[in-house]
Protein backbone atom coordinates (compact mmCIF):
# COMPACT_ATOMS: atom_id res chain seq x y z
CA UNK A 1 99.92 103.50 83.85
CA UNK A 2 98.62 104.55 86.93
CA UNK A 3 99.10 103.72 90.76
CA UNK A 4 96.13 104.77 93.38
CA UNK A 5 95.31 103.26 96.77
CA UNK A 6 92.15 102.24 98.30
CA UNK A 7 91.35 102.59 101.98
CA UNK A 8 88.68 102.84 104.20
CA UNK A 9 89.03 106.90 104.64
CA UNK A 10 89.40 107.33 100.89
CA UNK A 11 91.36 107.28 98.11
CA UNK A 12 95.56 107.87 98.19
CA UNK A 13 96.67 110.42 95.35
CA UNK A 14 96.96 109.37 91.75
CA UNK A 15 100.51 108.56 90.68
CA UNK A 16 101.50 108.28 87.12
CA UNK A 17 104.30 106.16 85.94
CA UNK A 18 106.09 108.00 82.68
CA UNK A 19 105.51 106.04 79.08
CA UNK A 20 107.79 103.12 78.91
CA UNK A 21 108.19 102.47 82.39
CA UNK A 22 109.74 99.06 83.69
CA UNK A 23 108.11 98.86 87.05
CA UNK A 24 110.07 97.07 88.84
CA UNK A 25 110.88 96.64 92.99
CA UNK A 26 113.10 100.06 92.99
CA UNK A 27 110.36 101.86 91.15
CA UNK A 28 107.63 100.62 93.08
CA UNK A 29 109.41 101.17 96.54
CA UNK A 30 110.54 104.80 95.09
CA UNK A 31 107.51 106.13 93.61
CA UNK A 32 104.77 104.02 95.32
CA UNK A 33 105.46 102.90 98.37
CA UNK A 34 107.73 105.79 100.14
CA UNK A 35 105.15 108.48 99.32
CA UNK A 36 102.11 106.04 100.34
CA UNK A 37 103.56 106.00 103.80
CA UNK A 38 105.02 109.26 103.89
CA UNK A 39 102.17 111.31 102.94
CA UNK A 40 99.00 109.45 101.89
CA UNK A 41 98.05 107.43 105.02
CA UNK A 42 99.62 110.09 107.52
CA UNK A 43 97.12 112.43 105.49
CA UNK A 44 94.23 109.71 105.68
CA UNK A 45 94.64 108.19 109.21
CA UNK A 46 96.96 111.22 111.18
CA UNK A 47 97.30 109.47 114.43
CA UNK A 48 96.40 105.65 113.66
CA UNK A 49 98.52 105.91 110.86
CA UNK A 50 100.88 103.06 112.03
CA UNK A 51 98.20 100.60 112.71
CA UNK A 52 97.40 100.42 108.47
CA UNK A 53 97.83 97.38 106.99
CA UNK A 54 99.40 97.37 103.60
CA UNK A 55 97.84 94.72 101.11
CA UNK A 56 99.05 94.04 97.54
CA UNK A 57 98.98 91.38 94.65
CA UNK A 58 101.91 89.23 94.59
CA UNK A 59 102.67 91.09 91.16
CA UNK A 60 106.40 90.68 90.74
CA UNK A 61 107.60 94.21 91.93
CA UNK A 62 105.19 94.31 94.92
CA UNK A 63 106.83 90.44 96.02
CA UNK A 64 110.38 91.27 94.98
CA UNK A 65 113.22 90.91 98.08
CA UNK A 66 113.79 94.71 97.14
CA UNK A 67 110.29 95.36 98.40
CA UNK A 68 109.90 93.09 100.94
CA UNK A 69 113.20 94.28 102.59
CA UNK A 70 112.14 97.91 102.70
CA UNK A 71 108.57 97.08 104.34
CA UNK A 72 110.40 95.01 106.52
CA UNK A 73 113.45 97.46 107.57
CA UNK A 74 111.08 100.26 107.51
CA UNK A 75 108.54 98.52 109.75
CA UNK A 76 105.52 99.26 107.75
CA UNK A 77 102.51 96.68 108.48
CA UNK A 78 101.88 94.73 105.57
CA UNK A 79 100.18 91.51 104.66
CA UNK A 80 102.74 88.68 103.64
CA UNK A 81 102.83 86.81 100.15
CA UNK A 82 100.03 84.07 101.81
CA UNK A 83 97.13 86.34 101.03
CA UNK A 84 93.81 84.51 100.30
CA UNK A 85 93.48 84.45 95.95
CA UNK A 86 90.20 85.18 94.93
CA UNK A 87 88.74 86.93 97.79
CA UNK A 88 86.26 90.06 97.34
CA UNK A 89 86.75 91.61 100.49
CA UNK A 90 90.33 91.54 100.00
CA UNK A 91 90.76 92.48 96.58
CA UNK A 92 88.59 95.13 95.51
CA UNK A 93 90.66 96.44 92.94
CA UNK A 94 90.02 93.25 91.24
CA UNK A 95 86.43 92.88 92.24
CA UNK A 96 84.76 96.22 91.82
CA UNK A 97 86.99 99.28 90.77
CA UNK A 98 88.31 97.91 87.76
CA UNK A 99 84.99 96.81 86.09
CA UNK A 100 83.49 99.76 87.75
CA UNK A 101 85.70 101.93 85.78
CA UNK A 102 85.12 99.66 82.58
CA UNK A 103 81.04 100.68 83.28
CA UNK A 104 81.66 103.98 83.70
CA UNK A 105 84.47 104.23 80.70
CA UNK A 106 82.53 102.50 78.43
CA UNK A 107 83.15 103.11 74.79
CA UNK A 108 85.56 105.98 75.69
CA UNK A 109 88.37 105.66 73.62
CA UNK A 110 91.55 106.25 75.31
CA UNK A 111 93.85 109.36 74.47
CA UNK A 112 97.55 109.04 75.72
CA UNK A 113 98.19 111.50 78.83
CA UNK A 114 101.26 113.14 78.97
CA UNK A 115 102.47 113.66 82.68
């Protein structure tokens, strides 16, 4: 499994999570989050870096107290758990990059990376 953000001035690095991973609210706050706002957007926005808006699924680790907590304590701008379902604009992981990279990927059978 992979982890990589979308924002208007580009993509955030590509972050692998190693075979068998439980990703859970400690992983995701370790290995996603903290690096997201420690290096990606700082790298992507420099000096309007604190006026991104984080927005995720309500997948279990991203709406876990864990999670929530650190955006909170860390006061990182994020969009709460009442986040329209359904909605293009908003989601466009679920609206375009994932059967995007189903076009693309096509009959590609997948080999098992090693990280």
């Amino acid at each position: 499994m992979f982890v990589v953000g979308i924002f208007a001035k580009g993509p955030t690095a590509i972050r692998f999570a190693p075979l068998c991973t439980k990703v859970n609210s400690n992983f995701y706050v370790k290995h996603v989050l903290k690096p997201l706002f420690k290096k990606d957007i700082p790298k992507l926005y420099r000096k309007q870096a604190k006026s991104v808006a984080l927005h995720h699924d309500s997948a279990a680790a991203h709406m876990a107290l864990t999670t929530v907590r650190f955006l909170q304590d860390s006061n990182y701008r994020f969009i709460p758990a009442d986040w329209p379902f359904n909605s293009p604009d908003l989601s466009p992981m679920d609206y375009f990059t994932n059967g995007f990279l189903r076009d693309v990927c096509g009959n590609i059978r997948p080999k098992i990376l090693l990280v």
